[in-house]
N, C-alpha and C. Protein backbone atom coordinates (compact mmCIF):
# COMPACT_ATOMS: atom_id res chain seq x y z
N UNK A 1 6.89 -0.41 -20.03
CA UNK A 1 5.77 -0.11 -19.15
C UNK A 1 6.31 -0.02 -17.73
N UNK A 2 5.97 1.29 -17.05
CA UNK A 2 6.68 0.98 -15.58
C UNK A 2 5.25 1.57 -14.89
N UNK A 3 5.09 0.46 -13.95
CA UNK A 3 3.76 0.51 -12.95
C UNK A 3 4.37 0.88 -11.48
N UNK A 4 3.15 1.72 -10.94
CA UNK A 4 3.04 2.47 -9.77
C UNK A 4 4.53 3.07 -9.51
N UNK A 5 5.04 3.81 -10.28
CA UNK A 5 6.17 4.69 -10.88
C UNK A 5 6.08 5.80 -9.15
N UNK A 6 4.57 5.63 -8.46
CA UNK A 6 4.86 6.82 -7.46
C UNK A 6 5.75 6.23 -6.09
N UNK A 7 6.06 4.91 -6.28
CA UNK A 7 7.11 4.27 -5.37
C UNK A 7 8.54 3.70 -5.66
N UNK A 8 8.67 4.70 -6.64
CA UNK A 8 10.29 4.67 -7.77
C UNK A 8 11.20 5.80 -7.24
N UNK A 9 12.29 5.62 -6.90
CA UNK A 9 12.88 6.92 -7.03
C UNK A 9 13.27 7.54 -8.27
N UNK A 10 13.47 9.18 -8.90
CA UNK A 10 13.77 9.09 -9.78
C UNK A 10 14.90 8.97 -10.55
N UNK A 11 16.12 8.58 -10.11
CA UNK A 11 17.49 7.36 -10.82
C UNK A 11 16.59 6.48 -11.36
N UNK A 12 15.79 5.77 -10.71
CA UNK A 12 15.66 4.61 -11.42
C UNK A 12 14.56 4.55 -12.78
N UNK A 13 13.67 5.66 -12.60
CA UNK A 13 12.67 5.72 -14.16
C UNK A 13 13.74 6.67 -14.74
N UNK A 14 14.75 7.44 -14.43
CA UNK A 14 15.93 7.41 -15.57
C UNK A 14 16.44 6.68 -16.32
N UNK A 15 16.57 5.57 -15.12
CA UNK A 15 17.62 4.04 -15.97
C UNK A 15 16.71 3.74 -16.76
N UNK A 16 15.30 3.62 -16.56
CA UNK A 16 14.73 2.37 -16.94
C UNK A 16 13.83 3.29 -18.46
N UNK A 17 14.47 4.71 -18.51
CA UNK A 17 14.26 5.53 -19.67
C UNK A 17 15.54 5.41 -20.47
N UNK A 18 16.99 5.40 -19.93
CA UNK A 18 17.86 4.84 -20.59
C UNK A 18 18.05 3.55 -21.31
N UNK A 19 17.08 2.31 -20.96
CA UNK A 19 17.18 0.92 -21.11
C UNK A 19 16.66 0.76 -22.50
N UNK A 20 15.53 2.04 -22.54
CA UNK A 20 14.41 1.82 -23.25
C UNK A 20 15.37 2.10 -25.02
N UNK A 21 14.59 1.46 -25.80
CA UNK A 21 15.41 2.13 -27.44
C UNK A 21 14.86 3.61 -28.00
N UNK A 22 13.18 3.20 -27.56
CA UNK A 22 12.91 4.44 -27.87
C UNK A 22 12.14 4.76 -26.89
N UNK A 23 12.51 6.25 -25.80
CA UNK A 23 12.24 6.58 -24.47
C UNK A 23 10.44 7.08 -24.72
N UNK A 24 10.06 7.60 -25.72
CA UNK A 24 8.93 8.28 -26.33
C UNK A 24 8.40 6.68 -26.13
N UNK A 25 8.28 5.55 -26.29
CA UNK A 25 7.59 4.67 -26.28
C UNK A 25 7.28 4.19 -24.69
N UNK A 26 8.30 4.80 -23.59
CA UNK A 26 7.66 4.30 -22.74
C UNK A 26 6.16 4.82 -21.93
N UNK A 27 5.98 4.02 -21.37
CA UNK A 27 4.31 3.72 -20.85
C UNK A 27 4.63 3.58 -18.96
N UNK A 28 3.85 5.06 -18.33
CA UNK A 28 3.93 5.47 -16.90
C UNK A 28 3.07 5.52 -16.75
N UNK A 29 2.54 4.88 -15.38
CA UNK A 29 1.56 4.99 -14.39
C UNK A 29 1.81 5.49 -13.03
N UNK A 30 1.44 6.24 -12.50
CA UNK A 30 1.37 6.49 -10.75
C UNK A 30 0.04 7.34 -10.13
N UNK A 31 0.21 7.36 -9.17
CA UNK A 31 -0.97 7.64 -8.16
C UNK A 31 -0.09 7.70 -7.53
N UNK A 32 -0.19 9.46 -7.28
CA UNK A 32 0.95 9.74 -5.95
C UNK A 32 0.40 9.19 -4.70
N UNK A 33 -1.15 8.79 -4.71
CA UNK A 33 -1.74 8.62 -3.21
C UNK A 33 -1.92 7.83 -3.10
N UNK A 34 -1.32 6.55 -3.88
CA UNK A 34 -0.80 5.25 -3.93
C UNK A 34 0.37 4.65 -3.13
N UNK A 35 1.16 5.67 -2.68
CA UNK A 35 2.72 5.32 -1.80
C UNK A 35 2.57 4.31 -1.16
N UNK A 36 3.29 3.56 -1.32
CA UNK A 36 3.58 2.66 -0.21
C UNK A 36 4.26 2.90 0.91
N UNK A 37 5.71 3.56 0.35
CA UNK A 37 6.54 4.18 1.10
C UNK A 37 6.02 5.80 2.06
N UNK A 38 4.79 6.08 1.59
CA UNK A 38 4.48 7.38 2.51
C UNK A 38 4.78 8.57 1.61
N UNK A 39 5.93 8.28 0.84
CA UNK A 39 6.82 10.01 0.63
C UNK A 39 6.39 10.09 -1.02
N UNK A 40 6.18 11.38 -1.48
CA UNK A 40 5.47 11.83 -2.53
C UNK A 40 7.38 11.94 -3.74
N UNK A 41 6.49 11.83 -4.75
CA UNK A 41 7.41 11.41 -6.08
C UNK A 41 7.50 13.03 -6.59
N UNK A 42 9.33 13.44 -6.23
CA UNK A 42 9.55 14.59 -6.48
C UNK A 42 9.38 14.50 -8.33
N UNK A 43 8.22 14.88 -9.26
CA UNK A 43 8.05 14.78 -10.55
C UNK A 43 8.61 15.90 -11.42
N UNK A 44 9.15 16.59 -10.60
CA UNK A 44 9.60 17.68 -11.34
C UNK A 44 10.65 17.53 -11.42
N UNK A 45 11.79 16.43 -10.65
CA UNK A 45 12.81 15.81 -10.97
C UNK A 45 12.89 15.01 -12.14
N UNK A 46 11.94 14.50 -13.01
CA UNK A 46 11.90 13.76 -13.77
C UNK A 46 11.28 14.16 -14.74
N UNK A 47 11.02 15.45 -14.97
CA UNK A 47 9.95 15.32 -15.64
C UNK A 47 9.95 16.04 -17.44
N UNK A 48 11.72 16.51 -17.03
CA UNK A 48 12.53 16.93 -18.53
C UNK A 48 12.77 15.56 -19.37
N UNK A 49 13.19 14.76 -18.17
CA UNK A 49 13.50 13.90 -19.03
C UNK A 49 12.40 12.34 -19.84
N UNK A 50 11.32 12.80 -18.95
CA UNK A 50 10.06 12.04 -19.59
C UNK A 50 9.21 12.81 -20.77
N UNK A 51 9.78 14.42 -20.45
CA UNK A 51 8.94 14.80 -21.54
C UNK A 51 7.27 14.55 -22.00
N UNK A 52 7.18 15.04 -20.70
CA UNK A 52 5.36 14.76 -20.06
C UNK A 52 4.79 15.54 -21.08
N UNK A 53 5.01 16.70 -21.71
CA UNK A 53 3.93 18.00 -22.30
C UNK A 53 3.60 17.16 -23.79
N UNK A 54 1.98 17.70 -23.33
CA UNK A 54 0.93 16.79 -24.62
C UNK A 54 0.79 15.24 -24.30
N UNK A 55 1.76 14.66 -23.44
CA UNK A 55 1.40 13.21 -23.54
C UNK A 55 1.09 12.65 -22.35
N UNK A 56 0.19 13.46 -21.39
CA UNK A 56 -0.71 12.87 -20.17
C UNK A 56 -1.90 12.32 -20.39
N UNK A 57 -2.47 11.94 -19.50
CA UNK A 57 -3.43 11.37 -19.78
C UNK A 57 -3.87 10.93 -17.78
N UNK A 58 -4.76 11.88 -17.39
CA UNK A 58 -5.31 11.20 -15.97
C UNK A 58 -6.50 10.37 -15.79
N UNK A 59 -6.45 9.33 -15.79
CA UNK A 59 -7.83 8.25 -15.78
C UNK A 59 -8.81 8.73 -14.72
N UNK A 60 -10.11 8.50 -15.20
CA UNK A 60 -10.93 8.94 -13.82
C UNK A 60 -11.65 7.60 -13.52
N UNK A 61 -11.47 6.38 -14.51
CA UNK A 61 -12.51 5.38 -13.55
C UNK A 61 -11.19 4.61 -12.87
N UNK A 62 -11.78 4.07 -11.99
CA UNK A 62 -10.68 3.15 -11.06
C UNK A 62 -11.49 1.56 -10.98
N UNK A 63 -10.74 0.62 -11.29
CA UNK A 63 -11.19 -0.49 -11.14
C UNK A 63 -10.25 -1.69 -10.68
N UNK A 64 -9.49 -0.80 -9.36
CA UNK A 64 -8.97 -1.76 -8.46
C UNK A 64 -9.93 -1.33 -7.40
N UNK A 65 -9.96 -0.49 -6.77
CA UNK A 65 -10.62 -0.19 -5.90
C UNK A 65 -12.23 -0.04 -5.73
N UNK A 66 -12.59 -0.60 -4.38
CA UNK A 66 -14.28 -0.28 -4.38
C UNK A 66 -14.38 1.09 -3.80
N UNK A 67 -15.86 1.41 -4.13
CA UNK A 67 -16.50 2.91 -3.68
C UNK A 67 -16.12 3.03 -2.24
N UNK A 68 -16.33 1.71 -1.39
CA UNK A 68 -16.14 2.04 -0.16
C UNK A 68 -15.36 2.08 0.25
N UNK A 69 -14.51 1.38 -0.46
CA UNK A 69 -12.87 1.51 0.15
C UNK A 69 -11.99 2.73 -0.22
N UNK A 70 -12.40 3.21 -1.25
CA UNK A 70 -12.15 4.81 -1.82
C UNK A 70 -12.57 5.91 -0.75
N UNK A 71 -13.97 5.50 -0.70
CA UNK A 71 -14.72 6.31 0.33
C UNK A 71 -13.77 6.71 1.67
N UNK A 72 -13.21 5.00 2.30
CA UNK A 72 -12.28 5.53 3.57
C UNK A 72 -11.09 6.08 3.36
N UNK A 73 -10.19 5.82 2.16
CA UNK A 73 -9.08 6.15 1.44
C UNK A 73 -8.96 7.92 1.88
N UNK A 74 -10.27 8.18 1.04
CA UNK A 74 -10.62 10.08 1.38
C UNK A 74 -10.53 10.63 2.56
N UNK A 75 -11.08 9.82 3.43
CA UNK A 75 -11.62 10.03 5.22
C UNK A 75 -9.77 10.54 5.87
N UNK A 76 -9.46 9.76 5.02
CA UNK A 76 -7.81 9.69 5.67
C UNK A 76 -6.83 10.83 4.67
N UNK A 77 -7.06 11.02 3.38
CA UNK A 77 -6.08 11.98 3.04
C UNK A 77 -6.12 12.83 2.42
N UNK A 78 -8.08 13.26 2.72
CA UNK A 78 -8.27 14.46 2.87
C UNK A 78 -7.64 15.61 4.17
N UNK A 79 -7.13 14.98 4.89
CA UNK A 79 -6.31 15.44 5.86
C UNK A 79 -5.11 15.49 5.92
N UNK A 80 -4.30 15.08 4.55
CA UNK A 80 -3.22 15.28 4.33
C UNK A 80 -2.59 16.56 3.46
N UNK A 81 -1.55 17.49 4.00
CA UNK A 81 -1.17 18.35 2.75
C UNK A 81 -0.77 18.04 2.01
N UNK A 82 0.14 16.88 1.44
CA UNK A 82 0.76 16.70 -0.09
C UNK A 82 -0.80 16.12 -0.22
N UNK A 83 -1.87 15.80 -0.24
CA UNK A 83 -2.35 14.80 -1.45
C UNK A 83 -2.45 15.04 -2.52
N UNK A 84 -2.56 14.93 -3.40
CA UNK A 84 -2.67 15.22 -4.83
C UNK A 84 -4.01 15.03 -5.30
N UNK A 85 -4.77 16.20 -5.27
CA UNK A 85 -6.09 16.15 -5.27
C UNK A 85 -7.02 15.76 -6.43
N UNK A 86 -6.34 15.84 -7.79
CA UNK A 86 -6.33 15.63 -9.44
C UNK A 86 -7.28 14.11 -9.00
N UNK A 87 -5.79 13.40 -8.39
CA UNK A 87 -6.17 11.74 -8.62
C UNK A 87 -7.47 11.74 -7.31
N UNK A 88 -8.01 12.55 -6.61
CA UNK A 88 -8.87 12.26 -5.98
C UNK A 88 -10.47 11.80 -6.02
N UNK A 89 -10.21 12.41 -7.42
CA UNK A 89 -11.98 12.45 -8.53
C UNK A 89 -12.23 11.23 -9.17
N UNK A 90 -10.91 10.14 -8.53
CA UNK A 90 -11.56 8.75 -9.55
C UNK A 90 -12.75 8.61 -9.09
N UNK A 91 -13.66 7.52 -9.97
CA UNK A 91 -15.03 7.03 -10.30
C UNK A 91 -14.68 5.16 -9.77
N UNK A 92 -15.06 5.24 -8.36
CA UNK A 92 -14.81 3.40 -8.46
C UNK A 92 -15.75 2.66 -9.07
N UNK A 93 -15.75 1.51 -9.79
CA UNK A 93 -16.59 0.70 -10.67
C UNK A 93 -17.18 -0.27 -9.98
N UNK A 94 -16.82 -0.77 -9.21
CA UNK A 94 -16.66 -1.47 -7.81
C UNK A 94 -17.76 -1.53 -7.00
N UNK A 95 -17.98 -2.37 -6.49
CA UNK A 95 -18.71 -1.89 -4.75
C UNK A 95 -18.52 -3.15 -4.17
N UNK A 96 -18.46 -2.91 -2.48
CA UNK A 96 -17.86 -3.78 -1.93
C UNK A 96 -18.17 -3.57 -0.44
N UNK A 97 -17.68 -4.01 0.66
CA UNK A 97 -17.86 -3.63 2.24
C UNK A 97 -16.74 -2.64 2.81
N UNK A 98 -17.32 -1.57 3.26
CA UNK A 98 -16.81 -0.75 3.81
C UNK A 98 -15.39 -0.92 4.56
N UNK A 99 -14.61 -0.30 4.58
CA UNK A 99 -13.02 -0.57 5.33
C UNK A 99 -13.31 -0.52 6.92
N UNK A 100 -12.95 -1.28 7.44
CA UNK A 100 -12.89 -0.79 9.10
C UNK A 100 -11.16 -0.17 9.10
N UNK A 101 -11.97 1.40 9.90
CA UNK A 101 -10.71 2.01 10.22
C UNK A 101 -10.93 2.46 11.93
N UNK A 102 -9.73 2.53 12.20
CA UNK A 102 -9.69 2.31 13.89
C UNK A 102 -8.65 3.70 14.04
N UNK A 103 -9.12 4.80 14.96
CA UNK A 103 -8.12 5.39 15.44
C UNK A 103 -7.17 4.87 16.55
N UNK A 104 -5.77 4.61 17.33
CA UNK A 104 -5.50 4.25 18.30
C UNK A 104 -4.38 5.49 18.55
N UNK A 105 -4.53 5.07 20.52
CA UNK A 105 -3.53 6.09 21.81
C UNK A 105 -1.76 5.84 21.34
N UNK A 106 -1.86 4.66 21.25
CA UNK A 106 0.19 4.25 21.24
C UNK A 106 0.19 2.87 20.99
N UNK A 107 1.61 2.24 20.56
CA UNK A 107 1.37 0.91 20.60
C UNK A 107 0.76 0.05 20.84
N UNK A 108 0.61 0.08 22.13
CA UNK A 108 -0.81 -1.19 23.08
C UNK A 108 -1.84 -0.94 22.66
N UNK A 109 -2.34 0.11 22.64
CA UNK A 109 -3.63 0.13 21.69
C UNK A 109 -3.62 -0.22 20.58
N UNK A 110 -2.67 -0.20 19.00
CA UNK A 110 -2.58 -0.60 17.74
C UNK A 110 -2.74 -1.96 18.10
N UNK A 111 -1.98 -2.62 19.05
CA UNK A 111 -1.97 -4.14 18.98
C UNK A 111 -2.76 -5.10 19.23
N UNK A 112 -3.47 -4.45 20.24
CA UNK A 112 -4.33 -4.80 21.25
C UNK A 112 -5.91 -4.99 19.99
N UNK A 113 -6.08 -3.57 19.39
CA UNK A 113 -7.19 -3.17 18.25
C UNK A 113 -6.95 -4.44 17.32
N UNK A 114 -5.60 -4.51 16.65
CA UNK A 114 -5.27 -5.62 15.49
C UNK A 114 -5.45 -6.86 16.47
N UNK A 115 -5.21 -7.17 17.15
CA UNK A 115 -5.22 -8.85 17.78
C UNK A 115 -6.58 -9.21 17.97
N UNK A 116 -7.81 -8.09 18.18
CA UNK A 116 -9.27 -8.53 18.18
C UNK A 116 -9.85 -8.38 17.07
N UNK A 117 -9.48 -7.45 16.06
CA UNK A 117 -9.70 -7.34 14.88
C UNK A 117 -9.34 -8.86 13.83
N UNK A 118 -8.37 -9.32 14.40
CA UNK A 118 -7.60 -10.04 13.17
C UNK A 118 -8.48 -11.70 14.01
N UNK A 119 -8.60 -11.95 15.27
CA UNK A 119 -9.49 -13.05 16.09
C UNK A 119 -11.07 -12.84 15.27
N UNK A 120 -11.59 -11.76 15.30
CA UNK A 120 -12.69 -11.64 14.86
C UNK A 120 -13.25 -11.95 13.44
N UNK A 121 -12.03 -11.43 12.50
CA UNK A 121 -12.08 -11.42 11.05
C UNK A 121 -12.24 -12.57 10.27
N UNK A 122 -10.78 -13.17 11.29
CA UNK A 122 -11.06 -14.99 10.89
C UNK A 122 -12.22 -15.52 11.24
N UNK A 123 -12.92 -15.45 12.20
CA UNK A 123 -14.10 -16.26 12.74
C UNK A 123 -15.00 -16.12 11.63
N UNK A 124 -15.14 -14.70 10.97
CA UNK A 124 -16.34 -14.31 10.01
C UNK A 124 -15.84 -14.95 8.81
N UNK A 125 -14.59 -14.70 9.00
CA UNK A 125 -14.13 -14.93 7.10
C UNK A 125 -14.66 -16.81 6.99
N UNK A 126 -13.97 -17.62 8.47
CA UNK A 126 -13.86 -18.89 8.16
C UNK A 126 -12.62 -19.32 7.94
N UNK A 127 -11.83 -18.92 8.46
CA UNK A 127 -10.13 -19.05 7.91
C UNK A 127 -9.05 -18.90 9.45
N UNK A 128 -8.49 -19.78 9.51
CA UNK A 128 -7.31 -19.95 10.53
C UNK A 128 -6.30 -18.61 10.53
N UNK A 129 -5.55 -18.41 11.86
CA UNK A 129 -4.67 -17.47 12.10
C UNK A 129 -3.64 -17.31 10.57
N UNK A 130 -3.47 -18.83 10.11
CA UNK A 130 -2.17 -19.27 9.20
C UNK A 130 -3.09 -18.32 8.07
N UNK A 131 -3.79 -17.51 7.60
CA UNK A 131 -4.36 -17.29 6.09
C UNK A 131 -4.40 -15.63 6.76
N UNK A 132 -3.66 -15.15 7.76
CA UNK A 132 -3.43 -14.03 8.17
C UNK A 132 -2.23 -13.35 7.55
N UNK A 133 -1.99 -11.97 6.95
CA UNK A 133 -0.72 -11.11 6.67
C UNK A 133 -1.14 -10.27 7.18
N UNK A 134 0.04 -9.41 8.31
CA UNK A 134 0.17 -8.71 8.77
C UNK A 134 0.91 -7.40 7.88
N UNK A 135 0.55 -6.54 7.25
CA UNK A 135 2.06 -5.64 6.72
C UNK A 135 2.20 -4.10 7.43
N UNK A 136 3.66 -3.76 6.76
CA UNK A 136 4.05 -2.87 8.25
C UNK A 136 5.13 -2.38 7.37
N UNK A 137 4.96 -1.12 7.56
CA UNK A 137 5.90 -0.07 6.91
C UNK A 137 7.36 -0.45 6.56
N UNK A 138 7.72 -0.71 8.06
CA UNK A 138 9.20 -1.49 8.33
C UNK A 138 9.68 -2.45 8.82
N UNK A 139 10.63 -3.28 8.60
CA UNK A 139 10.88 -4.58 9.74
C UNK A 139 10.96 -4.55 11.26
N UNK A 140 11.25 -3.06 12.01
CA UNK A 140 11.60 -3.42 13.02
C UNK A 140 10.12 -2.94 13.34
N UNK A 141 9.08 -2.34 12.62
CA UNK A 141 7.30 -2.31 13.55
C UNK A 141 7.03 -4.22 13.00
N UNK A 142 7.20 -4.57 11.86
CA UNK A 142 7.12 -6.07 12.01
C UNK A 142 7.26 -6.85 13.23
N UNK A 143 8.80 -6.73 13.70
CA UNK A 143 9.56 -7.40 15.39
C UNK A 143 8.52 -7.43 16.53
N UNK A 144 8.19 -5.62 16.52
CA UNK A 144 7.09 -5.33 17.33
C UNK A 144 6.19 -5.87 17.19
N UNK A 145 5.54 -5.72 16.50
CA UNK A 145 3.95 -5.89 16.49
C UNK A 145 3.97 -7.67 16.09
N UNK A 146 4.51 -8.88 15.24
CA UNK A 146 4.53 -10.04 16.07
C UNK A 146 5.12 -10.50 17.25
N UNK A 147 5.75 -9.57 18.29
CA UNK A 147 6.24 -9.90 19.23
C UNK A 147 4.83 -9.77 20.42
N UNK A 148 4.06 -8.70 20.18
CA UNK A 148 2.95 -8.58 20.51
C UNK A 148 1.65 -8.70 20.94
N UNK A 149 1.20 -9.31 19.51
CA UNK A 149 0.15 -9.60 18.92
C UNK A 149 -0.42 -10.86 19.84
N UNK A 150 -2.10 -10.95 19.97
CA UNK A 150 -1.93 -12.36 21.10
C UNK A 150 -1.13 -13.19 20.79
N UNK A 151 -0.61 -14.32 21.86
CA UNK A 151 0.11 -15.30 21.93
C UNK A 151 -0.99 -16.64 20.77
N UNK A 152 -2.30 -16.37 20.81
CA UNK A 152 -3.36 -17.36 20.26
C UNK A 152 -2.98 -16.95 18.65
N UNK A 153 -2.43 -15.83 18.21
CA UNK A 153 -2.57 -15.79 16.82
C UNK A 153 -1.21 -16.48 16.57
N UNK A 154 0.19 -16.90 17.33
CA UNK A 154 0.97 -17.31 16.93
C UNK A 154 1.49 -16.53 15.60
N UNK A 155 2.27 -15.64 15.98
CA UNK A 155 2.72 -14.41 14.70
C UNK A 155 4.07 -14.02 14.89
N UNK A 156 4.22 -14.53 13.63
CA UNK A 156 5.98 -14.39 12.99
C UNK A 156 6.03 -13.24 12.66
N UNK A 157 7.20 -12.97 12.71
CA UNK A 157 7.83 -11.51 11.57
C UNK A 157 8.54 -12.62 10.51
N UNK A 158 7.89 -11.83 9.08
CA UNK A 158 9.07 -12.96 8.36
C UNK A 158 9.40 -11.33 6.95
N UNK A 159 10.57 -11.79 6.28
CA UNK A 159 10.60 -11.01 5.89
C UNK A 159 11.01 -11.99 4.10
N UNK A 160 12.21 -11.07 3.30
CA UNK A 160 11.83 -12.17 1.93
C UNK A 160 13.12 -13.21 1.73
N UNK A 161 13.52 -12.82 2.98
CA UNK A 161 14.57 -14.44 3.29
C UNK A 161 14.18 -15.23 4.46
N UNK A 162 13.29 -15.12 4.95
CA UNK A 162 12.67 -16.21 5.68
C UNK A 162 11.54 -16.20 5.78
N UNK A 163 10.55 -16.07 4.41
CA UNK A 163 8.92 -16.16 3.79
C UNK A 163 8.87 -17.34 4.37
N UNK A 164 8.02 -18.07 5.24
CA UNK A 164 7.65 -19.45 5.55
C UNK A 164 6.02 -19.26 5.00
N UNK A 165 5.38 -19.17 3.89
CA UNK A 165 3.92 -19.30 4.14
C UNK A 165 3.06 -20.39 4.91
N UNK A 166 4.13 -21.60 5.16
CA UNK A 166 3.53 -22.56 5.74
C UNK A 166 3.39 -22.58 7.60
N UNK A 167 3.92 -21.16 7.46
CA UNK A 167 3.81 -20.82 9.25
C UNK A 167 1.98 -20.87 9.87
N UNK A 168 2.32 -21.90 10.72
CA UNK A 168 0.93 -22.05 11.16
C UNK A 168 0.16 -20.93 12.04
N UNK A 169 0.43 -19.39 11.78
CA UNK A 169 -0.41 -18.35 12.16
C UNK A 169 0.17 -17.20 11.09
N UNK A 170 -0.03 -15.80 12.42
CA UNK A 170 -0.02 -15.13 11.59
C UNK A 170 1.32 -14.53 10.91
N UNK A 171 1.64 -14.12 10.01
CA UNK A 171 2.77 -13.44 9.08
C UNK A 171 2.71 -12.15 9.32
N UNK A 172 3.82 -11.72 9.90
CA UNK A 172 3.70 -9.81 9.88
C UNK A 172 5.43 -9.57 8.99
N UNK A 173 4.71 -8.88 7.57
CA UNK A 173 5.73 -8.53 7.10
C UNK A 173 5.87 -7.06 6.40
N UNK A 174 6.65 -6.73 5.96
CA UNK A 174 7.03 -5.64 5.49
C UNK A 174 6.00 -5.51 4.11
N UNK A 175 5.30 -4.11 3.96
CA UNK A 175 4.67 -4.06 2.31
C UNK A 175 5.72 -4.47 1.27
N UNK A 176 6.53 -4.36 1.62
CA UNK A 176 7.96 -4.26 0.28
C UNK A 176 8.20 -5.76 0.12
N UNK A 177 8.10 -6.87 1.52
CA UNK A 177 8.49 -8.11 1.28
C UNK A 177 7.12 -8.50 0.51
């Protein structure tokens, strides 16, 4: 079974088709508009050797995600040219509170937006700076943006050799850590 396969390069669902005894038995999932990494899964690199024809299958209900959070998901990549529009027709099962999405000018503004956003969130949620994750494409917008962030949220960059969860604010780390 290899999950969210759309943040794999393809060497590695090779290997992990080589590992297999019998490659016909393995079991793929992705959502190209799932990236973590941003960059779309060249599939046509891979796709002799998965031997996709007759054995797809595109799900249309989704039951990680809520309607509303789908809803803003769209807002954002319906404006993208790679999206992959197939996976765009899921059905969320879900419902839930709407995403707050924020446009911002440059840095000071991202930080400035997240440091009242993230003061505010806690107050509603009921939860201290410390029950805060920050995540961030890369380590060095991590550096930034807890170097930043108010001085009141007390915010680390930590990454997966110096995870402290017991840091008494906030954590800004990498999606990958």
């Amino acid at each position: 079974f290899i999950d969210e396969a759309q943040d794999l390069k393809p060497v590695a669902i090779r290997f992990c088709l080589k590992l297999a005894t019998d490659p016909s038995h393995v079991f793929l999932t992705a959502d190209p508009n799932q990236t973590i990494y941003g960059a779309s899964m060249p599939w046509k690199r891979v796709s002799e050797d998965l031997n996709f024809r007759g054995r797809t299958k595109i799900f249309k209900r989704n039951y990680r995600t809520t309607a509303e959070t789908w809803d803003g998901i769209r807002e954002i990549i319906n404006s993208l040219s790679d999206a992959d529009q197939e996976t765009l027709d899921d059905e969320p099962i879900f419902h839930g509170e709407y995403p707050s999405l924020y446009k911002y000018r440059g840095s000071d503004d991202e930080v400035d937006l997240l440091s009242r956003w993230i003061a505010e969130s806690a107050i509603q949620e009921r939860v201290s700076s410390s029950c805060v994750a920050v995540l961030c494409p890369r380590n060095k917008d991590c550096q930034r943006i807890a170097r930043s962030l108010d001085r009141s949220l007390n915010a680390q960059a930590v990454n997966t050799g110096n995870l402290n969860l017991s840091h008494p604010g906030v954590k800004v780390m990498t999606m990958h850590a």
